[in-house]
Protein backbone atom coordinates (compact mmCIF):
# COMPACT_ATOMS: atom_id res chain seq x y z
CA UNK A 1 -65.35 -106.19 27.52
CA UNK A 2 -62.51 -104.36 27.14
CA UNK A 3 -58.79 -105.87 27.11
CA UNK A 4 -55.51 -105.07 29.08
CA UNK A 5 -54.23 -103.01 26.11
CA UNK A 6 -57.42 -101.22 25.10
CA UNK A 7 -57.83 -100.43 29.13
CA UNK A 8 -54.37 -99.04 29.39
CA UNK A 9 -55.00 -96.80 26.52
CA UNK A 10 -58.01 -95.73 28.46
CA UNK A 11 -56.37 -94.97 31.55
CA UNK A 12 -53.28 -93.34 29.69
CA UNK A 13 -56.02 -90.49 27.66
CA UNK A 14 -58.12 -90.37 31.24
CA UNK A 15 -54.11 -89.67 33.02
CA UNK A 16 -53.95 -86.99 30.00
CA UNK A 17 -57.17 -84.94 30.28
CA UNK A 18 -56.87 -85.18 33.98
CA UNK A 19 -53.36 -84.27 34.64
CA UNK A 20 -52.86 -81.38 32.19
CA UNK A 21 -52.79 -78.83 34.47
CA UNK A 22 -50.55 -80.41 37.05
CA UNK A 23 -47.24 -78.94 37.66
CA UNK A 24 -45.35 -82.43 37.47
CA UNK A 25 -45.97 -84.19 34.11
CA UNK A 26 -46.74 -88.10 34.74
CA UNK A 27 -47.32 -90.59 32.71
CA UNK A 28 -48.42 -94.85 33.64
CA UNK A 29 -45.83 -97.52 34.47
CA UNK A 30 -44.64 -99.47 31.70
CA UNK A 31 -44.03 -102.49 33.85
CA UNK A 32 -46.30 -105.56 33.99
CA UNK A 33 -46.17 -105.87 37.45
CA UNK A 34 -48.07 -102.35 38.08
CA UNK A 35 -50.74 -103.59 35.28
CA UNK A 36 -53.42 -105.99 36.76
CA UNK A 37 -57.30 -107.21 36.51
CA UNK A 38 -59.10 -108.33 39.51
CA UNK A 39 -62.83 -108.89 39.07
CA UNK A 40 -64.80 -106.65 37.31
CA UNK A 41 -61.90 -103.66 37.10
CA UNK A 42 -58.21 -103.34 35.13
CA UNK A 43 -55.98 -101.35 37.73
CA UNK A 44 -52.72 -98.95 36.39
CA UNK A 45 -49.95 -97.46 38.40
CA UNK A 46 -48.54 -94.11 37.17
CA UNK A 47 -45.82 -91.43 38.40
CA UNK A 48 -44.22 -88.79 37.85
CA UNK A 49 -42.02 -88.63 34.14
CA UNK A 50 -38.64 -88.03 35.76
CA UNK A 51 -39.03 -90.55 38.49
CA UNK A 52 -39.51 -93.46 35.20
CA UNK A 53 -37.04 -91.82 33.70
CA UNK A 54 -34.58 -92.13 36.80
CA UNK A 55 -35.97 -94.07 39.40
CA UNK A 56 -34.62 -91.12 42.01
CA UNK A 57 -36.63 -90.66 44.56
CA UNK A 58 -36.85 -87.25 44.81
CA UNK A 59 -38.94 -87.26 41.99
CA UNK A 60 -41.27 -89.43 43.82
CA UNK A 61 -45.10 -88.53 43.62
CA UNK A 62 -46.53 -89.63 47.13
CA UNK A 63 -50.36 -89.91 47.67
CA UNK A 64 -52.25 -92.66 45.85
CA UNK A 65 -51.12 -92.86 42.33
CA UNK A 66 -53.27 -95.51 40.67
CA UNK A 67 -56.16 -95.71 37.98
CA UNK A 68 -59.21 -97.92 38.00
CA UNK A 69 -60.41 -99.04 34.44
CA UNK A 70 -64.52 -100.73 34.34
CA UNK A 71 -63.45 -103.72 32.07
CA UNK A 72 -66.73 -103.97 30.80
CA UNK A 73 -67.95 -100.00 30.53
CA UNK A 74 -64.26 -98.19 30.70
CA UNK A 75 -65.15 -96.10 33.16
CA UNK A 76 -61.61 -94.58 34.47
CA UNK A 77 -61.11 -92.63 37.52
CA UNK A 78 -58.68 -92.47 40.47
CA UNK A 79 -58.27 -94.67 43.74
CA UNK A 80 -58.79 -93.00 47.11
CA UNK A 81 -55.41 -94.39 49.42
CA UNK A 82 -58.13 -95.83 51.42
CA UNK A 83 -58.96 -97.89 47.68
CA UNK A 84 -55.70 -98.93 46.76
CA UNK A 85 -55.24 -100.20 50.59
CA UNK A 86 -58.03 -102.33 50.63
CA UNK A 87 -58.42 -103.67 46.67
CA UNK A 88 -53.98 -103.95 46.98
CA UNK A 89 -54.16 -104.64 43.05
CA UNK A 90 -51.07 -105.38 42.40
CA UNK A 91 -50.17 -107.73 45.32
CA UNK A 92 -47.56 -105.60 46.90
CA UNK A 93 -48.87 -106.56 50.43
């Protein structure tokens, strides 16, 4: 089983390899509150660099921006919107 940390390091090398050739660089949240477990997955938020680094929203990424991490294999991939609607894993409904 894999903890918080070592499952954010997983999702931040999996946000790496899979963003590379995207045109906005991004990079995961560093808040808590965008960092959660429920069941049997660790879930991360991430967006783009200049919106952490300013919080301006016209930097905003839209479209679903999170990353689902297997705590026990660390299996990483991305959340459909339909995903992050339904699992809500960071309580924001």
């Amino acid at each position: 089983m894999y903890t918080l940390e070592q499952a954010e390091q997983l999702a931040a090398e999996f946000l790496r390899q899979k963003t590379a050739g995207w045109d906005n660089e991004v990079a995961l949240f560093d808040d808590d509150e965008l960092k959660a477990k429920k069941g049997e997955f660790f879930y991360f938020a991430f967006q783009g660099v200049k919106y952490l680094a300013t919080r301006d929203d016209k930097y905003l990424l839209y479209g679903p921006t999170n990353i689902s991490v297997h705590a026990g294999t660390g299996e990483c991939r991305f959340l459909s919107i339909h995903e992050c609607i339904s699992v809500d894993p960071f309580g924001q409904r």
